[in-house]
Structure formats: structure tokens, C-alpha cells
PDB file of N, CA and C in Angstrom:
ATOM      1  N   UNK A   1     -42.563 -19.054  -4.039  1.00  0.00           N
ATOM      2  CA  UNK A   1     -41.377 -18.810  -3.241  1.00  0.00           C
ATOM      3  C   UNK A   1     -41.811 -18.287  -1.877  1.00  0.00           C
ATOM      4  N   UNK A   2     -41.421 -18.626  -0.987  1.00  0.00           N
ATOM      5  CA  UNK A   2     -41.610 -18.490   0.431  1.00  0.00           C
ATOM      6  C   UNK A   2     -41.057 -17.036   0.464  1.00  0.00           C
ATOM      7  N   UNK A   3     -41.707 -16.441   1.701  1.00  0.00           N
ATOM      8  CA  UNK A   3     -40.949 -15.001   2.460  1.00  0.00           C
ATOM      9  C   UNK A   3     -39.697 -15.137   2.382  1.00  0.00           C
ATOM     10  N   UNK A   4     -39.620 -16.182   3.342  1.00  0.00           N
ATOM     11  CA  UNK A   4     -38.037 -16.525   3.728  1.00  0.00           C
ATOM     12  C   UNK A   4     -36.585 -16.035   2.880  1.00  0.00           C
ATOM     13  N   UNK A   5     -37.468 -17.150   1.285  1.00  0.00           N
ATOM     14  CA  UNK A   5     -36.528 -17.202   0.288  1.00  0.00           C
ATOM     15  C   UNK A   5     -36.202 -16.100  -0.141  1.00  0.00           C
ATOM     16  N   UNK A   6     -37.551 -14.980  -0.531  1.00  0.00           N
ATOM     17  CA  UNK A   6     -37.320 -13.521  -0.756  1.00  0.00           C
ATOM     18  C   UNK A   6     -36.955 -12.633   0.152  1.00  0.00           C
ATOM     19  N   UNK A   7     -36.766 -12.490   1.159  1.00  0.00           N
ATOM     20  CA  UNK A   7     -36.023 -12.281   2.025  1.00  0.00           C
ATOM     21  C   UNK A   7     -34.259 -12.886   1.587  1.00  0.00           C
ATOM     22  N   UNK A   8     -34.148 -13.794   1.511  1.00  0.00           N
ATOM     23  CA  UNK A   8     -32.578 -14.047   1.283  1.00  0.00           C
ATOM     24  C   UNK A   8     -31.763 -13.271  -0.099  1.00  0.00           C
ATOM     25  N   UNK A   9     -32.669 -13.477  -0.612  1.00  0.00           N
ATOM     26  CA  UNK A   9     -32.764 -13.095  -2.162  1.00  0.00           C
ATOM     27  C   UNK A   9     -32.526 -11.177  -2.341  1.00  0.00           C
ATOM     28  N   UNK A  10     -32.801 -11.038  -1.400  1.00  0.00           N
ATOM     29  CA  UNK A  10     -33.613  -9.350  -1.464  1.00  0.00           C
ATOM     30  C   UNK A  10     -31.823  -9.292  -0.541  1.00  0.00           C
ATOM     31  N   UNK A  11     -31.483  -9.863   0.290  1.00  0.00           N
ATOM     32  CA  UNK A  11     -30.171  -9.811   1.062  1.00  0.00           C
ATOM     33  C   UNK A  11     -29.183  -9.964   0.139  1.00  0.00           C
ATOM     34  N   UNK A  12     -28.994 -10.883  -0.342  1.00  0.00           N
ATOM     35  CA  UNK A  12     -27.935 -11.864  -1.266  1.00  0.00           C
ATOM     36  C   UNK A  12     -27.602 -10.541  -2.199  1.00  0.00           C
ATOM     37  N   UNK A  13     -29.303  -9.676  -3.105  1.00  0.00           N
ATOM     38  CA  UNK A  13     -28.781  -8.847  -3.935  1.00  0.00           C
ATOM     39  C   UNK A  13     -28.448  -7.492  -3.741  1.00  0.00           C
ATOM     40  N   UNK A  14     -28.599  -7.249  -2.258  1.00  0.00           N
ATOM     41  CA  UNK A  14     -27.811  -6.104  -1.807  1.00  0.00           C
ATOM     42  C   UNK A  14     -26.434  -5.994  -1.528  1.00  0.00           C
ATOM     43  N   UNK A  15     -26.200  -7.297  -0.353  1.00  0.00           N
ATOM     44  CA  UNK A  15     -24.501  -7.302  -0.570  1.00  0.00           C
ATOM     45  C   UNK A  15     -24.236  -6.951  -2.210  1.00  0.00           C
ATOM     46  N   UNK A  16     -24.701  -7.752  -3.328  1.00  0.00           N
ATOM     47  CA  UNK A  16     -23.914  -7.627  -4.262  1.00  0.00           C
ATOM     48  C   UNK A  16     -23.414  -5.953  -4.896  1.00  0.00           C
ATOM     49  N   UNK A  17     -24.785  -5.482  -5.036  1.00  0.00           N
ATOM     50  CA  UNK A  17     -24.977  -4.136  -5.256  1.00  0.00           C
ATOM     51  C   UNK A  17     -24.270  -3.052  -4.821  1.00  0.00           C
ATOM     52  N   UNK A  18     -24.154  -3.620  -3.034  1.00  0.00           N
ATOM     53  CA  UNK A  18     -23.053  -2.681  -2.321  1.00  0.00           C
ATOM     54  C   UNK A  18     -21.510  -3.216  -2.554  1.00  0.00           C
ATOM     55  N   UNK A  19     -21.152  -4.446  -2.888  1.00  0.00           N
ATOM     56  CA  UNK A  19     -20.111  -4.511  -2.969  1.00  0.00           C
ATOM     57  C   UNK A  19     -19.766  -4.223  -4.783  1.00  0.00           C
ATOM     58  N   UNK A  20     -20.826  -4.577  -5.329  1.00  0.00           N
ATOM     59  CA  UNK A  20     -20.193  -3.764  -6.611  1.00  0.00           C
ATOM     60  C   UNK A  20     -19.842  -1.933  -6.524  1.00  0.00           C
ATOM     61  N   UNK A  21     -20.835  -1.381  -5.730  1.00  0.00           N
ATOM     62  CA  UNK A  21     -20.757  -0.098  -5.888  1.00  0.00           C
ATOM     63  C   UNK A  21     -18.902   0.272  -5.234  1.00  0.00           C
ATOM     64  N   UNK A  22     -18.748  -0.432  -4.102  1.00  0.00           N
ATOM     65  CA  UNK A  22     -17.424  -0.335  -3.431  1.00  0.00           C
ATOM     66  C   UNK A  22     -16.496  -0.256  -4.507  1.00  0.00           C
ATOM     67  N   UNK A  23     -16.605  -1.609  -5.225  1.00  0.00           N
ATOM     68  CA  UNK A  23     -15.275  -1.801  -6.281  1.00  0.00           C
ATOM     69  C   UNK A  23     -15.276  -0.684  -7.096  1.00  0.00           C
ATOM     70  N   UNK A  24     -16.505   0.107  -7.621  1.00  0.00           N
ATOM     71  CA  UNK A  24     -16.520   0.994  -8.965  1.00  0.00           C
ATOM     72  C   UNK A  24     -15.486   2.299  -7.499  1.00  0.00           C
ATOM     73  N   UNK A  25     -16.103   2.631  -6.735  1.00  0.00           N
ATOM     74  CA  UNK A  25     -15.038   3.678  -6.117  1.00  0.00           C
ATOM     75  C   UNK A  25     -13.707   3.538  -5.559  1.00  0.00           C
ATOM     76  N   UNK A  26     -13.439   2.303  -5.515  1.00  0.00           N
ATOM     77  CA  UNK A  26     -11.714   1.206  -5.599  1.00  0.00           C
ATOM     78  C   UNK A  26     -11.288   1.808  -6.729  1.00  0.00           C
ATOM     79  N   UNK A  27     -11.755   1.799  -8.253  1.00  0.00           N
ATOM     80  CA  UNK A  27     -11.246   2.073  -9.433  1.00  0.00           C
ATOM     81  C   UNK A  27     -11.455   2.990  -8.910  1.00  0.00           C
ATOM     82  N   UNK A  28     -11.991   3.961  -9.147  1.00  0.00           N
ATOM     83  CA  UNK A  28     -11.950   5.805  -9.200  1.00  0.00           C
ATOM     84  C   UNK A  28     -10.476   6.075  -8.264  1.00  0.00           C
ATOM     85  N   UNK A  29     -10.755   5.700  -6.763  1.00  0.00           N
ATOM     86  CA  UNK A  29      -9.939   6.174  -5.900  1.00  0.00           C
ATOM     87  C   UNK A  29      -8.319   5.698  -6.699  1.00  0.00           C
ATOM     88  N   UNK A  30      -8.385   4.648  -7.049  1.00  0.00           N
ATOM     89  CA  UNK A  30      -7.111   3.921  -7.248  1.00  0.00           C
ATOM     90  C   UNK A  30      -6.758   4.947  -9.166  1.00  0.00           C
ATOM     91  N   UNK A  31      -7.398   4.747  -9.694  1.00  0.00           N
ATOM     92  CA  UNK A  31      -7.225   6.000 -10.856  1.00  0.00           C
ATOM     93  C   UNK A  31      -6.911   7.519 -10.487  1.00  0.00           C
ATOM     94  N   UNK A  32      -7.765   7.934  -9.597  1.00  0.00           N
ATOM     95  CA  UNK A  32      -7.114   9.428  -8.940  1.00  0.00           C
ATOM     96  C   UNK A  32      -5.805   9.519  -8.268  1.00  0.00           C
ATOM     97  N   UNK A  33      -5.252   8.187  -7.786  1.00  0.00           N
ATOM     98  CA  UNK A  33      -4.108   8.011  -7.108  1.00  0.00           C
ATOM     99  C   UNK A  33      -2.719   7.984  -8.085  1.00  0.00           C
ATOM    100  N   UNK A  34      -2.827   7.027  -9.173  1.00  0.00           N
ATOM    101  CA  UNK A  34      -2.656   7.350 -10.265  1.00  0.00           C
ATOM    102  C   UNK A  34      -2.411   8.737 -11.186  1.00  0.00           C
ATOM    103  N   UNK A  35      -3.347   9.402 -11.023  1.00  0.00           N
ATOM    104  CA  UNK A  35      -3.311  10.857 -11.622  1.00  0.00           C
ATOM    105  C   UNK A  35      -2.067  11.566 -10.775  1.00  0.00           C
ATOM    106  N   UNK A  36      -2.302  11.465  -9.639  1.00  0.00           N
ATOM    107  CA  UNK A  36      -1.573  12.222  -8.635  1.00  0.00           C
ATOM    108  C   UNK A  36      -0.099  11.671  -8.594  1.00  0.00           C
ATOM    109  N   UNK A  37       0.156  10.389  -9.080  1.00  0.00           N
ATOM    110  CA  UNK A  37       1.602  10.574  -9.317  1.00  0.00           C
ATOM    111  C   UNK A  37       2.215  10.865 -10.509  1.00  0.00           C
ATOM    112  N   UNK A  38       1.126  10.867 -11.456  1.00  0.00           N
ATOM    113  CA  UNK A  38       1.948  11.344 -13.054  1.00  0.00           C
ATOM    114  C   UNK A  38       2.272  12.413 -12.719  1.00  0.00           C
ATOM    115  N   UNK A  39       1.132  13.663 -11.933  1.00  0.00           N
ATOM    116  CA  UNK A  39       1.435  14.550 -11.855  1.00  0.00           C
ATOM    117  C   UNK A  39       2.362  15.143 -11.028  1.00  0.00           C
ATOM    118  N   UNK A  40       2.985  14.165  -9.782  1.00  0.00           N
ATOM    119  CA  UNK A  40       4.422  14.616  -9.416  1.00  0.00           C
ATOM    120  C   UNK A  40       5.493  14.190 -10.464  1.00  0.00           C
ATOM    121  N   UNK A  41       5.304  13.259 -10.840  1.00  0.00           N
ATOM    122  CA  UNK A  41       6.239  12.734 -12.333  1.00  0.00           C
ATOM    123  C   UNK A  41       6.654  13.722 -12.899  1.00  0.00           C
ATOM    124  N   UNK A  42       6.058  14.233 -13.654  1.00  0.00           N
ATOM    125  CA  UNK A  42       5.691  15.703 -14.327  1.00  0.00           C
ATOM    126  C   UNK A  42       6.340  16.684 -13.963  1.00  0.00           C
ATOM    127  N   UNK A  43       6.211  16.775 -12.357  1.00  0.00           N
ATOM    128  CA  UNK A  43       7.209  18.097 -11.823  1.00  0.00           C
ATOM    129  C   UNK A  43       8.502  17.590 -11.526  1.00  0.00           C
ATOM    130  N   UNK A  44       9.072  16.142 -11.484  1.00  0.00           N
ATOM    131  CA  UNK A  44       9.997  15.754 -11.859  1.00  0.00           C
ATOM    132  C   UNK A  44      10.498  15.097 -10.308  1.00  0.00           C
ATOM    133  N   UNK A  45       9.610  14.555  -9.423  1.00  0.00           N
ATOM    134  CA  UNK A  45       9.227  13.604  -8.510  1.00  0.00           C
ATOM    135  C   UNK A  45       9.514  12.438  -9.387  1.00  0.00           C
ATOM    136  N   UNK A  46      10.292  11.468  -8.425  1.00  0.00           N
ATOM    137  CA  UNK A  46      10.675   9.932  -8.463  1.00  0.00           C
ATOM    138  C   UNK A  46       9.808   9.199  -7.980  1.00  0.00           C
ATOM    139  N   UNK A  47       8.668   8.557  -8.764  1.00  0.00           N
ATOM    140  CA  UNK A  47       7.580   7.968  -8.131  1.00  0.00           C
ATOM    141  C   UNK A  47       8.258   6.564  -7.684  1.00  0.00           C
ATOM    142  N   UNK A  48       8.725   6.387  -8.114  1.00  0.00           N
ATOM    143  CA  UNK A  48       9.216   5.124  -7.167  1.00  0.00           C
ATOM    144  C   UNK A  48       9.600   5.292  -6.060  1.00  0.00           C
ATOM    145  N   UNK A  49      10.480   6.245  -5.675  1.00  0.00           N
ATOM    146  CA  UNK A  49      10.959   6.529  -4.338  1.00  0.00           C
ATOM    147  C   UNK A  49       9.193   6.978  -3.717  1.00  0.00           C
ATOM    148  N   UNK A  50       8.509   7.765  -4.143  1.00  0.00           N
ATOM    149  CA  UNK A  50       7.496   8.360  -3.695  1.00  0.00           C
ATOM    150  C   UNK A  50       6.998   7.252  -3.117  1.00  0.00           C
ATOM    151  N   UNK A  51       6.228   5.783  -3.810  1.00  0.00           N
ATOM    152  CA  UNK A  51       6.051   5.093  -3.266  1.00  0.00           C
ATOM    153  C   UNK A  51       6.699   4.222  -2.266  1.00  0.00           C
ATOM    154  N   UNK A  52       7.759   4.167  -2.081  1.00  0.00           N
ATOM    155  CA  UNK A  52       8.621   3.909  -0.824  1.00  0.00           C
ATOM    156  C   UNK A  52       8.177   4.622   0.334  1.00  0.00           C
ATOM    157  N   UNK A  53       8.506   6.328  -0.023  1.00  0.00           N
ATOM    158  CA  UNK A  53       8.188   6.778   1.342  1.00  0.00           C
ATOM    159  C   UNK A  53       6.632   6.769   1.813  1.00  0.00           C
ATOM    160  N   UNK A  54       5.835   6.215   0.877  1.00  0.00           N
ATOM    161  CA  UNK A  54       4.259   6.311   1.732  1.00  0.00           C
ATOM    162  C   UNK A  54       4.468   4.729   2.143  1.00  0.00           C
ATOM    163  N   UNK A  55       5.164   3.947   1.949  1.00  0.00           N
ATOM    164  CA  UNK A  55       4.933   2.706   2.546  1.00  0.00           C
ATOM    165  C   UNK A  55       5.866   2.620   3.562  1.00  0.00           C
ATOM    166  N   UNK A  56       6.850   3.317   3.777  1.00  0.00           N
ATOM    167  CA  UNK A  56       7.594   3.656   4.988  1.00  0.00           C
ATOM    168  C   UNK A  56       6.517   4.492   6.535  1.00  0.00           C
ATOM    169  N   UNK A  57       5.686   5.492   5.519  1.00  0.00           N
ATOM    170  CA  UNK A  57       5.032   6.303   6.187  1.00  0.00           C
ATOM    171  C   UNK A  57       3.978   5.278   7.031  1.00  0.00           C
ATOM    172  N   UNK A  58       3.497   4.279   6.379  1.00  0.00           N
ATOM    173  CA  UNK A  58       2.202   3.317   6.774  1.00  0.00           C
ATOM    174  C   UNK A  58       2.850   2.653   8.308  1.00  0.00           C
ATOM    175  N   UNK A  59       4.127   2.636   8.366  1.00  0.00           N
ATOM    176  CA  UNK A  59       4.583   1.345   9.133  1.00  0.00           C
ATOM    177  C   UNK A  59       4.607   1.797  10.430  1.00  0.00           C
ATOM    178  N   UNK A  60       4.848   0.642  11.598  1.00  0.00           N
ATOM    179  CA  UNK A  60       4.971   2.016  13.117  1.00  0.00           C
ATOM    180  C   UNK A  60       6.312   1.501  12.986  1.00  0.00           C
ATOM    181  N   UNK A  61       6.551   3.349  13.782  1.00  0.00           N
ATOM    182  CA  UNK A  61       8.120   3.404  14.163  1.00  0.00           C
ATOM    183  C   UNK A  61       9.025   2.659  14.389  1.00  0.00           C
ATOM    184  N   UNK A  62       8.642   1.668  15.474  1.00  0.00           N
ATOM    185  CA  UNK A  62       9.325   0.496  15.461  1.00  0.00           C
ATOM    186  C   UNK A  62       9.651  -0.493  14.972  1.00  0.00           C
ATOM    187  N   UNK A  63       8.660  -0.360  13.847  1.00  0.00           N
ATOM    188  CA  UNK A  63       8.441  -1.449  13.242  1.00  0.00           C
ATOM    189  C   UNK A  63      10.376  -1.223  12.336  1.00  0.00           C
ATOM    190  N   UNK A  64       9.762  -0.238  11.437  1.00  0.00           N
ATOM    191  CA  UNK A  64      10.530   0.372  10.881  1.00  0.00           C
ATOM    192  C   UNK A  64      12.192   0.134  11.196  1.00  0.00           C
ATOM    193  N   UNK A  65      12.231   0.282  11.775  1.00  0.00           N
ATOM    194  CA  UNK A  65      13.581   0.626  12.734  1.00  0.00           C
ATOM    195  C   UNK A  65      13.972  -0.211  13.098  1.00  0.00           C
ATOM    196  N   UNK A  66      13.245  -1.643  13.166  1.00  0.00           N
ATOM    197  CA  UNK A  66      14.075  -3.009  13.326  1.00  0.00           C
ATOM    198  C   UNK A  66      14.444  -3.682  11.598  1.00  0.00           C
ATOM    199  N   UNK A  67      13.266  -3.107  10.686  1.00  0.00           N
ATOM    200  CA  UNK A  67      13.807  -3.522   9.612  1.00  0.00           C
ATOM    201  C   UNK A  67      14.848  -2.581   8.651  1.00  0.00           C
ATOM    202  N   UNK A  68      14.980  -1.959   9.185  1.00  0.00           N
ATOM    203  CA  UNK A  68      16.541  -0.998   8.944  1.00  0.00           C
ATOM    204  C   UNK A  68      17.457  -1.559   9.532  1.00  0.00           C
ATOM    205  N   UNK A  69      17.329  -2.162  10.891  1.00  0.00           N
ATOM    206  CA  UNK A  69      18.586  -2.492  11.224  1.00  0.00           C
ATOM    207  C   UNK A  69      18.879  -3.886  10.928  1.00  0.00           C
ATOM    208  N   UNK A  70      17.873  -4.924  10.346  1.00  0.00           N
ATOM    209  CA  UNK A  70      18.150  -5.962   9.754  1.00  0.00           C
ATOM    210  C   UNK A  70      18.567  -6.062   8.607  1.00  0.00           C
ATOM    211  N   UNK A  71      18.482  -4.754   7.741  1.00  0.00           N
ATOM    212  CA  UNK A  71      18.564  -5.018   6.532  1.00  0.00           C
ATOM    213  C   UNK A  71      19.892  -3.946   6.399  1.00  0.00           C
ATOM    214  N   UNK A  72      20.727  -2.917   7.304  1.00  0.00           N
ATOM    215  CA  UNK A  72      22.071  -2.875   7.505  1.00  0.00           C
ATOM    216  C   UNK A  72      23.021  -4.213   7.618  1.00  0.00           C
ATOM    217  N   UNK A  73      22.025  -4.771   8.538  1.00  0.00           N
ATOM    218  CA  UNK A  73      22.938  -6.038   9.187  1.00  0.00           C
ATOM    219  C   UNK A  73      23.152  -6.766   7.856  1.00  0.00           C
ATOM    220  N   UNK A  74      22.473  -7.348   7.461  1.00  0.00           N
ATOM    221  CA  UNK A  74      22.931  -7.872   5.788  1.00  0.00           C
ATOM    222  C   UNK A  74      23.505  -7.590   4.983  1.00  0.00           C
ATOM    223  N   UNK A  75      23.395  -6.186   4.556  1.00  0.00           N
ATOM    224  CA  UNK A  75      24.180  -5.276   3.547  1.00  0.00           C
ATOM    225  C   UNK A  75      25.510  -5.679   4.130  1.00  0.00           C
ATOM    226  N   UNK A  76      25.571  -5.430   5.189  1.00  0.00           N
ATOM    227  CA  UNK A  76      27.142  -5.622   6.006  1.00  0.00           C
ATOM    228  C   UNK A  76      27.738  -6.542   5.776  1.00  0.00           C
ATOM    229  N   UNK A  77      26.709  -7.781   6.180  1.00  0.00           N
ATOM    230  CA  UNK A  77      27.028  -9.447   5.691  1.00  0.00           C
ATOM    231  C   UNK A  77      27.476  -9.525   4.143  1.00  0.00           C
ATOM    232  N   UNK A  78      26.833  -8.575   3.638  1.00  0.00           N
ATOM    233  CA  UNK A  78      27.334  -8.857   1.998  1.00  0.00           C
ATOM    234  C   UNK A  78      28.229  -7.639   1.421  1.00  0.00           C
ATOM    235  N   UNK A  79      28.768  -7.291   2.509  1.00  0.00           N
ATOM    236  CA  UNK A  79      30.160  -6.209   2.277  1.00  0.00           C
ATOM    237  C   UNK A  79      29.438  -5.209   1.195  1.00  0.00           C
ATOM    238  N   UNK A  80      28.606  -4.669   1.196  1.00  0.00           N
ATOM    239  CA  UNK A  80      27.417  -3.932   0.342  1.00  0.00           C
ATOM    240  C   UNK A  80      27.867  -2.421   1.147  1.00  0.00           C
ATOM    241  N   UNK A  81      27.948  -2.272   2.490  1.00  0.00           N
ATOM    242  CA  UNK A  81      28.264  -0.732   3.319  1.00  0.00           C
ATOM    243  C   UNK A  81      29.401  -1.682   3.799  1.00  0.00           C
ATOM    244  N   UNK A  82      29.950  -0.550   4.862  1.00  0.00           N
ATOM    245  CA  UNK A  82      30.963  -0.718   5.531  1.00  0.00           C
ATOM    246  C   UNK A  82      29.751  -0.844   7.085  1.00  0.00           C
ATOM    247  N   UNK A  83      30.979  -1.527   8.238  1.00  0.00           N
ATOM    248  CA  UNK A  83      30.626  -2.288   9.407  1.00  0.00           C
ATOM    249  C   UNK A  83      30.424  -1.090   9.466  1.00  0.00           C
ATOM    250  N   UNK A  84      29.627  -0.012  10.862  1.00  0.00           N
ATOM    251  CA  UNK A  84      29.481   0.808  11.796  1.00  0.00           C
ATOM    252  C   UNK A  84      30.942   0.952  12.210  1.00  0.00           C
ATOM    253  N   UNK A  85      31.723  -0.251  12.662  1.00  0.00           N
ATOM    254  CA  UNK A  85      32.936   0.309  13.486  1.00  0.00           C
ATOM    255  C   UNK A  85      34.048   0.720  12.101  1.00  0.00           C
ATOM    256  N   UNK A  86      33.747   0.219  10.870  1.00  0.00           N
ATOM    257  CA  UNK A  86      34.534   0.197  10.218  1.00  0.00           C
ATOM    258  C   UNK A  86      34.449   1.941   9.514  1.00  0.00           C
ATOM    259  N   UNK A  87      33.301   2.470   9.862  1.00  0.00           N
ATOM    260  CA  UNK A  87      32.855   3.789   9.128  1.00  0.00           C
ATOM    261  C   UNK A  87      33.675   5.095  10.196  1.00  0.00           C
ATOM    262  N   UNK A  88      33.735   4.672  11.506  1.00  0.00           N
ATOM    263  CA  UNK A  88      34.494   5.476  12.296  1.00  0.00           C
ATOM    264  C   UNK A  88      35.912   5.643  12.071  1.00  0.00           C
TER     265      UNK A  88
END
């Protein structure tokens, strides 16, 4: 086998190594994340809502705030709330 090849070889099995090591701390992190909402569960936290507000939290402001007002605008369309003018 040429340098070359061992050289590729010696590459090829590091990515792997490092990307296995990544995934084993994906599980951990993603299991500790886990822990941490049984344990608001527990104190009697709505993990569902919980996860709402960290994916609310991720978004930018604006972002946000146009899909609130698209998704009023619909509710409206489907007589779900009352219009804005209709709430005054």
C-alpha cells in the first residue's frame, strides 16, 4: 500500500472516530435534555408548552411576529377568534 493510500486511510478513520465520538455526546446531551424535562414534569411544568416556548425563544423577533400575525389572520378566516375590530 502506498503512503498516499495510508494517509487516506489514517484520514477516512479519523473523521469516523470523531464523528462517532460527536454522536455518543448527541445521545448524552439529548438524554440530559430529557432528564430536565421530566424533571419540570414532576414539579408540574407543561412540557409541551415548555417546548413551544424554547422554540419561540430560538426564532428572531421578527420573525416571530409575522408568524403570529399570519396565523391570527387565519384563525380569523376560520372564525376560530374574533376580527381585532370585532373585539373592540
Amino acid at each position: 500500500m502506498s503512503d498516499a493510500q495510508g494517509f487516506a486511510r489514517d484520514q477516512l478513520r479519523a473523521f469516523i472516530e470523531r464523528i462517532e465520538r460527536l454522536e455518543e455526546e448527541k445521545k448524552t446531551i439529548a438524554d440530559d435534555i430529557k432528564d430536565v424535562y421530566g424533571e419540570a414534569k414532576s414539579m408540574g411544568f407543561d412540557t409541551k408548552i415548555l417546548r413551544k416556548v424554547i422554540s419561540i425563544r430560538k426564532q428572531d423577533a421578527d420573525e416571530r411576529l409575522e408568524q403570529e400575525a399570519i396565523l391570527d389572520t387565519y384563525l380569523q378566516a376560520l372564525g376560530m377568534v374574533p376580527a381585532a375590530d370585532e373585539a373592540a
